[in-house]
C-alpha atoms as a PDB file:
ATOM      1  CA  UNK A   1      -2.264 -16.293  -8.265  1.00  0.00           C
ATOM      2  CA  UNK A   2      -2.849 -16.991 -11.589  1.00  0.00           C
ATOM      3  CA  UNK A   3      -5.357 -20.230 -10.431  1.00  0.00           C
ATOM      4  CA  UNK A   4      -6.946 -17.793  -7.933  1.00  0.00           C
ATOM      5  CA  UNK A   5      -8.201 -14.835 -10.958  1.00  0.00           C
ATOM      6  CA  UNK A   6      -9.372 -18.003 -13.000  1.00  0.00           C
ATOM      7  CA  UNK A   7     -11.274 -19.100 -10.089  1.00  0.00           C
ATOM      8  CA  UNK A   8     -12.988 -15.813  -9.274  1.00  0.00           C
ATOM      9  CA  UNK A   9     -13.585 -15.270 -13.019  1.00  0.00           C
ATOM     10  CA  UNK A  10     -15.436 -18.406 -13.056  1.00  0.00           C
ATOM     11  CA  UNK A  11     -17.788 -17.380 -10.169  1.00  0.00           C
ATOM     12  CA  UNK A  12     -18.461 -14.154 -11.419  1.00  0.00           C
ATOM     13  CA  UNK A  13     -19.315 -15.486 -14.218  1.00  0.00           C
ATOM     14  CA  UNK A  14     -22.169 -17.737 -12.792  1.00  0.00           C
ATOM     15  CA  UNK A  15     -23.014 -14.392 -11.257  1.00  0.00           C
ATOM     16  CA  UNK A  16     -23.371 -12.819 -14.321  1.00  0.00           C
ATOM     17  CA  UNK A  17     -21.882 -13.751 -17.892  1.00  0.00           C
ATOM     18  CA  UNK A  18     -21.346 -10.145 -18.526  1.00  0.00           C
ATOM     19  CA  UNK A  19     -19.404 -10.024 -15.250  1.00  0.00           C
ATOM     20  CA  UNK A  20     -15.590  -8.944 -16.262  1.00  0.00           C
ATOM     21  CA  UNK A  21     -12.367  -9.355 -13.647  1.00  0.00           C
ATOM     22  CA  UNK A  22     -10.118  -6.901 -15.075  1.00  0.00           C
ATOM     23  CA  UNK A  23      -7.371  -6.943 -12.615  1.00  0.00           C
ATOM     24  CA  UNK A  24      -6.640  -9.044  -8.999  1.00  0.00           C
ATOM     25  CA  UNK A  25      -4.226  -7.760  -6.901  1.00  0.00           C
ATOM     26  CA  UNK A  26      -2.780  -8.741  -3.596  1.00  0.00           C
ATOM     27  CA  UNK A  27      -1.696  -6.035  -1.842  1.00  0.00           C
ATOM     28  CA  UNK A  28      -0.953  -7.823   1.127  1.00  0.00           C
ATOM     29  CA  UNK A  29      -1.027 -11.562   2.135  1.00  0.00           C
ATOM     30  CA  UNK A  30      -4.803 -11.075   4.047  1.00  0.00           C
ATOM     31  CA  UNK A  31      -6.248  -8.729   1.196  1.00  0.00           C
ATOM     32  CA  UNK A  32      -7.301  -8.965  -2.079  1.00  0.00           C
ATOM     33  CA  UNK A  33      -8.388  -6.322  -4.428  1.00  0.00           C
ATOM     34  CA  UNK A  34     -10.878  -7.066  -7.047  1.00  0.00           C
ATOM     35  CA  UNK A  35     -11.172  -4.520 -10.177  1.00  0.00           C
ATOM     36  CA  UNK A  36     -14.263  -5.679 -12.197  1.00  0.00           C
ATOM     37  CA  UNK A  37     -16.374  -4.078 -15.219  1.00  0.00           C
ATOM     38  CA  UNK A  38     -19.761  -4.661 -16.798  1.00  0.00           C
ATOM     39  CA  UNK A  39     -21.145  -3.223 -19.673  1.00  0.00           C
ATOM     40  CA  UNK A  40     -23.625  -1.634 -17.803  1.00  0.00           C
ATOM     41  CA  UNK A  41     -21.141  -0.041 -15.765  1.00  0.00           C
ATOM     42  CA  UNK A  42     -20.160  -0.715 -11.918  1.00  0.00           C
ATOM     43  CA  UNK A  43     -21.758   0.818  -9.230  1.00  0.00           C
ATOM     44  CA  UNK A  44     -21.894   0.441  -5.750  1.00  0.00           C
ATOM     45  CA  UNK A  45     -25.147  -1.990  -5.894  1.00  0.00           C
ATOM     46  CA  UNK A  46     -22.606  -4.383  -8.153  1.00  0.00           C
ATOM     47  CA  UNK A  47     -19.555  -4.334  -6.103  1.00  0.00           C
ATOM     48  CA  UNK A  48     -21.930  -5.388  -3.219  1.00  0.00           C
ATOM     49  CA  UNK A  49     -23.471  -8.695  -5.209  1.00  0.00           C
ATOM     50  CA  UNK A  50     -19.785  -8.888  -6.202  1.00  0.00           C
ATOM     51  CA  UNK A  51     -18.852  -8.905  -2.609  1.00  0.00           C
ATOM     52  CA  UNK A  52     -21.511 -11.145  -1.070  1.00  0.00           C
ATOM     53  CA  UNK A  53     -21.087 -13.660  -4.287  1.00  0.00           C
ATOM     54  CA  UNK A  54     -17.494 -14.209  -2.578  1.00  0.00           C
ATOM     55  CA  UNK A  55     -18.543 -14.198   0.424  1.00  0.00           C
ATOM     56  CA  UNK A  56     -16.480 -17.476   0.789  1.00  0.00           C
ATOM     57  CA  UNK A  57     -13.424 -15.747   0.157  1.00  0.00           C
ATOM     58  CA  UNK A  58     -13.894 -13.667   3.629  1.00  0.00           C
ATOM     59  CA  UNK A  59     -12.865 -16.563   5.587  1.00  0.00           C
ATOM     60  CA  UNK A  60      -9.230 -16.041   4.499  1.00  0.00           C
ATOM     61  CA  UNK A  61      -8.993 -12.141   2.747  1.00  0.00           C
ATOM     62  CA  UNK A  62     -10.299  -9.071   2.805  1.00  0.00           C
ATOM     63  CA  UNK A  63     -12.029  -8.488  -0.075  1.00  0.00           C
ATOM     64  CA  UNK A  64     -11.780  -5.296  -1.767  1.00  0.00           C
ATOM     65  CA  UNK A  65     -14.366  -4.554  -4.955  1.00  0.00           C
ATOM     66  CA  UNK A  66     -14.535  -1.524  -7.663  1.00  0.00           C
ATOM     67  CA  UNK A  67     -14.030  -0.582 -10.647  1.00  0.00           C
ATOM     68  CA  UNK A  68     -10.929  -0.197 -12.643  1.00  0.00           C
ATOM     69  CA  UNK A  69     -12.015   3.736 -13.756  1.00  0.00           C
ATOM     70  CA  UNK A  70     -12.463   5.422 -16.727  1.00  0.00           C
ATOM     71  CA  UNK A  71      -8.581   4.428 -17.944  1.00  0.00           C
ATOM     72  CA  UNK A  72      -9.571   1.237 -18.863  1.00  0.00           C
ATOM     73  CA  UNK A  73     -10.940   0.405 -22.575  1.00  0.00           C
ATOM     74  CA  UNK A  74     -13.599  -1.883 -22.409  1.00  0.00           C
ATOM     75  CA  UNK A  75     -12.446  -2.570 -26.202  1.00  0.00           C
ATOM     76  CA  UNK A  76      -9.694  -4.882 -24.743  1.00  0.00           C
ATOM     77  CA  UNK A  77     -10.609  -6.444 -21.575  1.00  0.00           C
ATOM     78  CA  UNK A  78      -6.951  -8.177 -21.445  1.00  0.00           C
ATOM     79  CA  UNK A  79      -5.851  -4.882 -21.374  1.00  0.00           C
ATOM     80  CA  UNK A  80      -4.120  -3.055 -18.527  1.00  0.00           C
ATOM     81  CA  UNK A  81      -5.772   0.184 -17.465  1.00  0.00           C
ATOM     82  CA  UNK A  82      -4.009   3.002 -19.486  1.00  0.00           C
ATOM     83  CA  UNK A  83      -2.820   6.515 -18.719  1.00  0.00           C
ATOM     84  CA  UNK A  84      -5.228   9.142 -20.118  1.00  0.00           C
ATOM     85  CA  UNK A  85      -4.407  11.262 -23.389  1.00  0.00           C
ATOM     86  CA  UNK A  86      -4.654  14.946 -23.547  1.00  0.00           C
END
């Protein structure tokens, strides 16, 4: 899957350099879950460009686009999302 979140990277990239894909998952073998963030933030306008941007990608999955939440530190992209602190 590795290939797969290098590919999509790459495209939302040409979409917009800013463009982050934080996490993919596959949840099942016809679905896959995009978590992306921007420095602007992610809204629902966003995961829609995201969505039509990979439109290609509906031919084969269902496409599923947000953002990771506020757990994640935009600090360290690499990073998994984190547990909150009290």
């Amino acid at each position: 899957m590795t290939d797969l979140k290098d590919s999509i990277q790459q495209q939302l990239s040409e979409l917009d350099s800013e463009l982050d894909l934080v996490a993919l998952e596959q949840p099942g073998s016809a679905t896959l879950r995009l978590f992306i963030d921007h420095p602007g933030g992610v809204d629902l306008a966003l995961c829609e460009r995201v969505t039509r941007h990979l439109e290609h990608l509906r031919a084969d999955y269902s496409l599923e686009v947000s953002s990771p939440g506020p757990k994640y530190s935009r600090t360290n992209p690499t990073s998994e999302p984190t547990e909150e602190r009290p």
